[in-house]
C-alpha atoms as a PDB file:
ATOM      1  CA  UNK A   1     122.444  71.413 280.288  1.00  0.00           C
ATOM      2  CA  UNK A   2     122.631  74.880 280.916  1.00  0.00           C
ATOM      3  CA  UNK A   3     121.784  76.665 284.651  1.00  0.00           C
ATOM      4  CA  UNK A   4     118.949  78.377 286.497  1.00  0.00           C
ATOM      5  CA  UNK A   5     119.556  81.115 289.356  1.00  0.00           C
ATOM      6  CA  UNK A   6     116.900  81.957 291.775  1.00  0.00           C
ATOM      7  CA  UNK A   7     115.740  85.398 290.384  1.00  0.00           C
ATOM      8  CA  UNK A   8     115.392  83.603 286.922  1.00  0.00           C
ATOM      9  CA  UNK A   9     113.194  80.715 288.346  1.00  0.00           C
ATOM     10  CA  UNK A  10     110.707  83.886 289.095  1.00  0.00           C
ATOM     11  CA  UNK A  11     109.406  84.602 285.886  1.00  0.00           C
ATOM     12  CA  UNK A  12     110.993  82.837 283.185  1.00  0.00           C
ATOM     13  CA  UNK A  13     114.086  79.541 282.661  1.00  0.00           C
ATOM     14  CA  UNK A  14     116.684  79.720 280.013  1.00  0.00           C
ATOM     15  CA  UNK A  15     119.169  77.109 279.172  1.00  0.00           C
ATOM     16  CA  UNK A  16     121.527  76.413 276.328  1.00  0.00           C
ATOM     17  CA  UNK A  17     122.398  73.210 275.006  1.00  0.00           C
ATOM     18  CA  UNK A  18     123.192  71.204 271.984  1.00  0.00           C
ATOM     19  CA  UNK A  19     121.076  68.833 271.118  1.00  0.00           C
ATOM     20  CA  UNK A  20     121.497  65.004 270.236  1.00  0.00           C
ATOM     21  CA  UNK A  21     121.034  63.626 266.522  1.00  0.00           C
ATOM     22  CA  UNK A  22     117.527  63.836 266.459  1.00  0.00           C
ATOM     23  CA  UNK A  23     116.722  67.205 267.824  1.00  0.00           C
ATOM     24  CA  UNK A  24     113.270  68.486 268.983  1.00  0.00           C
ATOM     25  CA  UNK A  25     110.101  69.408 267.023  1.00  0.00           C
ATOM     26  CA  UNK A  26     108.308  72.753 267.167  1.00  0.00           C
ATOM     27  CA  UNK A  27     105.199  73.613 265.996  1.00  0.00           C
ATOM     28  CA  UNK A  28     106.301  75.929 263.313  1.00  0.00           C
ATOM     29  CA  UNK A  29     109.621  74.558 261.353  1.00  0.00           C
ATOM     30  CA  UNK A  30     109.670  71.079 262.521  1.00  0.00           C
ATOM     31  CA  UNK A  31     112.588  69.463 264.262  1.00  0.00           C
ATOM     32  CA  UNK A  32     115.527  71.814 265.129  1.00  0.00           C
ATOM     33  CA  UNK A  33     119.235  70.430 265.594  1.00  0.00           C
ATOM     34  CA  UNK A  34     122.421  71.561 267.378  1.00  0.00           C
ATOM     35  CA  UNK A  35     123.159  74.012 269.979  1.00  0.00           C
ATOM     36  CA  UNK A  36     119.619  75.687 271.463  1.00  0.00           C
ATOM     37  CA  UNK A  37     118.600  78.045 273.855  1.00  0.00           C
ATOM     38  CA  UNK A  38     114.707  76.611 275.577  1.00  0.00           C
ATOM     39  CA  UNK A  39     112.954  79.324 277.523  1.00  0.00           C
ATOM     40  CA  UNK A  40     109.790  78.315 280.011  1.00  0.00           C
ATOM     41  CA  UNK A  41     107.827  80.628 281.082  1.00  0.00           C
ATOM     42  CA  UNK A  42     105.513  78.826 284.198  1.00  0.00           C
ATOM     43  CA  UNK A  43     101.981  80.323 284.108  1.00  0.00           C
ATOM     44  CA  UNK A  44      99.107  79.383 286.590  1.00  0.00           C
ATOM     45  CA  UNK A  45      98.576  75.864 285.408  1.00  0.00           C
ATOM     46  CA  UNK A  46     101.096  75.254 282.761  1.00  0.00           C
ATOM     47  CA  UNK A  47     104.951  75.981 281.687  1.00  0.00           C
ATOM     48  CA  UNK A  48     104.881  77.591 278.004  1.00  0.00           C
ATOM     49  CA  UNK A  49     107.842  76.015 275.997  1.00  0.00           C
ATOM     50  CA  UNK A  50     109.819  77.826 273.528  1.00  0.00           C
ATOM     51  CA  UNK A  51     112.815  77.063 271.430  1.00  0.00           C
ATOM     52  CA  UNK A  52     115.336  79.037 269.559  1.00  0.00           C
ATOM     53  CA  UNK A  53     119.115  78.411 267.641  1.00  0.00           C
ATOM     54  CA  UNK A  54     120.866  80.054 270.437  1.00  0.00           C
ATOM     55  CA  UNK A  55     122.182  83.344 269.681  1.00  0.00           C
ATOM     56  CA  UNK A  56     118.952  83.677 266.926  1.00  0.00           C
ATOM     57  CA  UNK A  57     116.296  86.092 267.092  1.00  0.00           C
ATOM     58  CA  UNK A  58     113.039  83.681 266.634  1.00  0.00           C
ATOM     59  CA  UNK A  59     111.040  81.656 269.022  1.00  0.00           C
ATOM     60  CA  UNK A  60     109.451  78.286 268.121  1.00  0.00           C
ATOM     61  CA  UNK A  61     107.013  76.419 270.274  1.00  0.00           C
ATOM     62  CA  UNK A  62     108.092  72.582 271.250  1.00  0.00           C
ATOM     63  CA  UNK A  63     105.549  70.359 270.331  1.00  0.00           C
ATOM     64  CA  UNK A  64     103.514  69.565 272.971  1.00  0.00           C
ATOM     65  CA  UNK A  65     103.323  72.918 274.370  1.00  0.00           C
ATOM     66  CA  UNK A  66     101.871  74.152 276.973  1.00  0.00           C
ATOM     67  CA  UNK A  67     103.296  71.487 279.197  1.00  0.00           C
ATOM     68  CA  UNK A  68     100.333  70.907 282.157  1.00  0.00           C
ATOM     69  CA  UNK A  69     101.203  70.983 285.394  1.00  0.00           C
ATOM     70  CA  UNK A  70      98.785  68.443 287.857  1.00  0.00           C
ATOM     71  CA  UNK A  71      99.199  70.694 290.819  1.00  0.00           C
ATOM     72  CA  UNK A  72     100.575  73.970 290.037  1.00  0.00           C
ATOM     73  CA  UNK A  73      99.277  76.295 292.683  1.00  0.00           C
ATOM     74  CA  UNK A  74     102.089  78.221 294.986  1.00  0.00           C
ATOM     75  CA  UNK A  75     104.939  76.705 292.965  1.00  0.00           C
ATOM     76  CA  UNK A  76     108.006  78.007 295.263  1.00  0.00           C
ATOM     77  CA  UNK A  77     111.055  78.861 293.010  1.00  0.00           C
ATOM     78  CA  UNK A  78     112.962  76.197 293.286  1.00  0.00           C
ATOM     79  CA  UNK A  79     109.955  74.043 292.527  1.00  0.00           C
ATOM     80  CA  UNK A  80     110.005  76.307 288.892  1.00  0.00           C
ATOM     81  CA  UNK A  81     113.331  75.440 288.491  1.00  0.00           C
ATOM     82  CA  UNK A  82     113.247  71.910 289.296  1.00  0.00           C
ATOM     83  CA  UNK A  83     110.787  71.853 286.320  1.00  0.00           C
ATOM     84  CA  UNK A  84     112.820  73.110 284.164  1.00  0.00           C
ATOM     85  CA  UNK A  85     115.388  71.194 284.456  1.00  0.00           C
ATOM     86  CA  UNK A  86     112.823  68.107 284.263  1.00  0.00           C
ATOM     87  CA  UNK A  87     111.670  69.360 280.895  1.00  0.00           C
ATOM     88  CA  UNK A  88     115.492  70.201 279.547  1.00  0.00           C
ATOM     89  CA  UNK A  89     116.865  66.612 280.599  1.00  0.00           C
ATOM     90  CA  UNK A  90     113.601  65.184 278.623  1.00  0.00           C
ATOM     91  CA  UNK A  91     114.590  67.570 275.625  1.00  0.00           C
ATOM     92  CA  UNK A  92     118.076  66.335 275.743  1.00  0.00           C
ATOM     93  CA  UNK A  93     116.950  62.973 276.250  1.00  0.00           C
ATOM     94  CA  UNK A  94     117.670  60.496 272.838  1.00  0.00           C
ATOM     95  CA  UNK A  95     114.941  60.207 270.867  1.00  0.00           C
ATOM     96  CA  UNK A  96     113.303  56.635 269.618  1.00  0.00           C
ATOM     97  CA  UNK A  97     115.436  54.972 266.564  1.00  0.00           C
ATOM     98  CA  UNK A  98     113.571  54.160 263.616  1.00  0.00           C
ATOM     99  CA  UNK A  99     115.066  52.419 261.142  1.00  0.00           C
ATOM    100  CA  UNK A 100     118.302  53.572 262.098  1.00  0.00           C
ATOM    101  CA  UNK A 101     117.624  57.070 262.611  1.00  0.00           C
ATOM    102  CA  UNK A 102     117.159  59.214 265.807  1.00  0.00           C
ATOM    103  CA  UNK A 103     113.515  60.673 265.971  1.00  0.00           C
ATOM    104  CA  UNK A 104     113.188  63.765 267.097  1.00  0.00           C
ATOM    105  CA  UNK A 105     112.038  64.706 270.874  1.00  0.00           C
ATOM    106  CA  UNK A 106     109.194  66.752 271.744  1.00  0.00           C
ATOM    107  CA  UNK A 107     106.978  67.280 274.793  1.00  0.00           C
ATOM    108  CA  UNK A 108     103.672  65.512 273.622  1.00  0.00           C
ATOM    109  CA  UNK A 109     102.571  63.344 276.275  1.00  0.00           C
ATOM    110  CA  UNK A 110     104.950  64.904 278.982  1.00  0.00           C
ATOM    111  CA  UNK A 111     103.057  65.832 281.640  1.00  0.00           C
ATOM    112  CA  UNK A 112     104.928  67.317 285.197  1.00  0.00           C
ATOM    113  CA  UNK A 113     103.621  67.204 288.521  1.00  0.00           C
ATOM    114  CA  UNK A 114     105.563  69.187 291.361  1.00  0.00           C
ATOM    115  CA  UNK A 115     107.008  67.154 293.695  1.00  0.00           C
ATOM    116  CA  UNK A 116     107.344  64.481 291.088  1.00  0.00           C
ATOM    117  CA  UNK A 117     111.330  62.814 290.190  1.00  0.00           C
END
């Protein structure tokens, strides 16, 4: 999983990891593999998801975003970064096997409230 520092926890997350067999799905190619960089960019009631190859130039929304947030007013910083590091370890999580294959993760049905484990 990658890291957060306090100044980045102000506007915007990045981390860079690889991902397992299954990936994650965006919205616009479908299920990406391998080693990622995930931004998350908190806004007043939700954190936007995006998704790139690291080192690549395009963005790709995660399925499932904008992630809602059940009581998001006057997240501190290290509340933002607590929540991104929720939604990376669920990202980085194994997906469901079907028939002997990893599924892909996404963020439908994730929901995050602050304070939460």
């Amino acid at each position: 999983m990658g890291s957060t520092d306090d100044s980045t926890c102000q506007s915007e997350m990045r981390s860079i990891f690889t991902t397992t067999t299954g990936g994650i799905v965006t919205v616009e190619v479908g299920a990406v593999t391998g080693k990622l960089e995930v931004v998350v960019h908190p806004n007043k009631e939700t954190l936007e998801v995006l998704a790139r190859y690291a080192g690549a130039e395009e963005w790709y929304t995660v399925e499932g975003s904008p992630v809602v947030l059940d009581n998001a007013a006057g997240l501190s910083s290290s509340e933002r970064c607590e929540l991104h590091e929720r939604v990376v370890r669920h990202l980085t999580m194994t997906g469901a096997i079907v028939d002997g294959n990893e599924e892909p993760t996404s963020l439908r049905e994730f929901s995050l409230t602050v304070g939460e484990g």
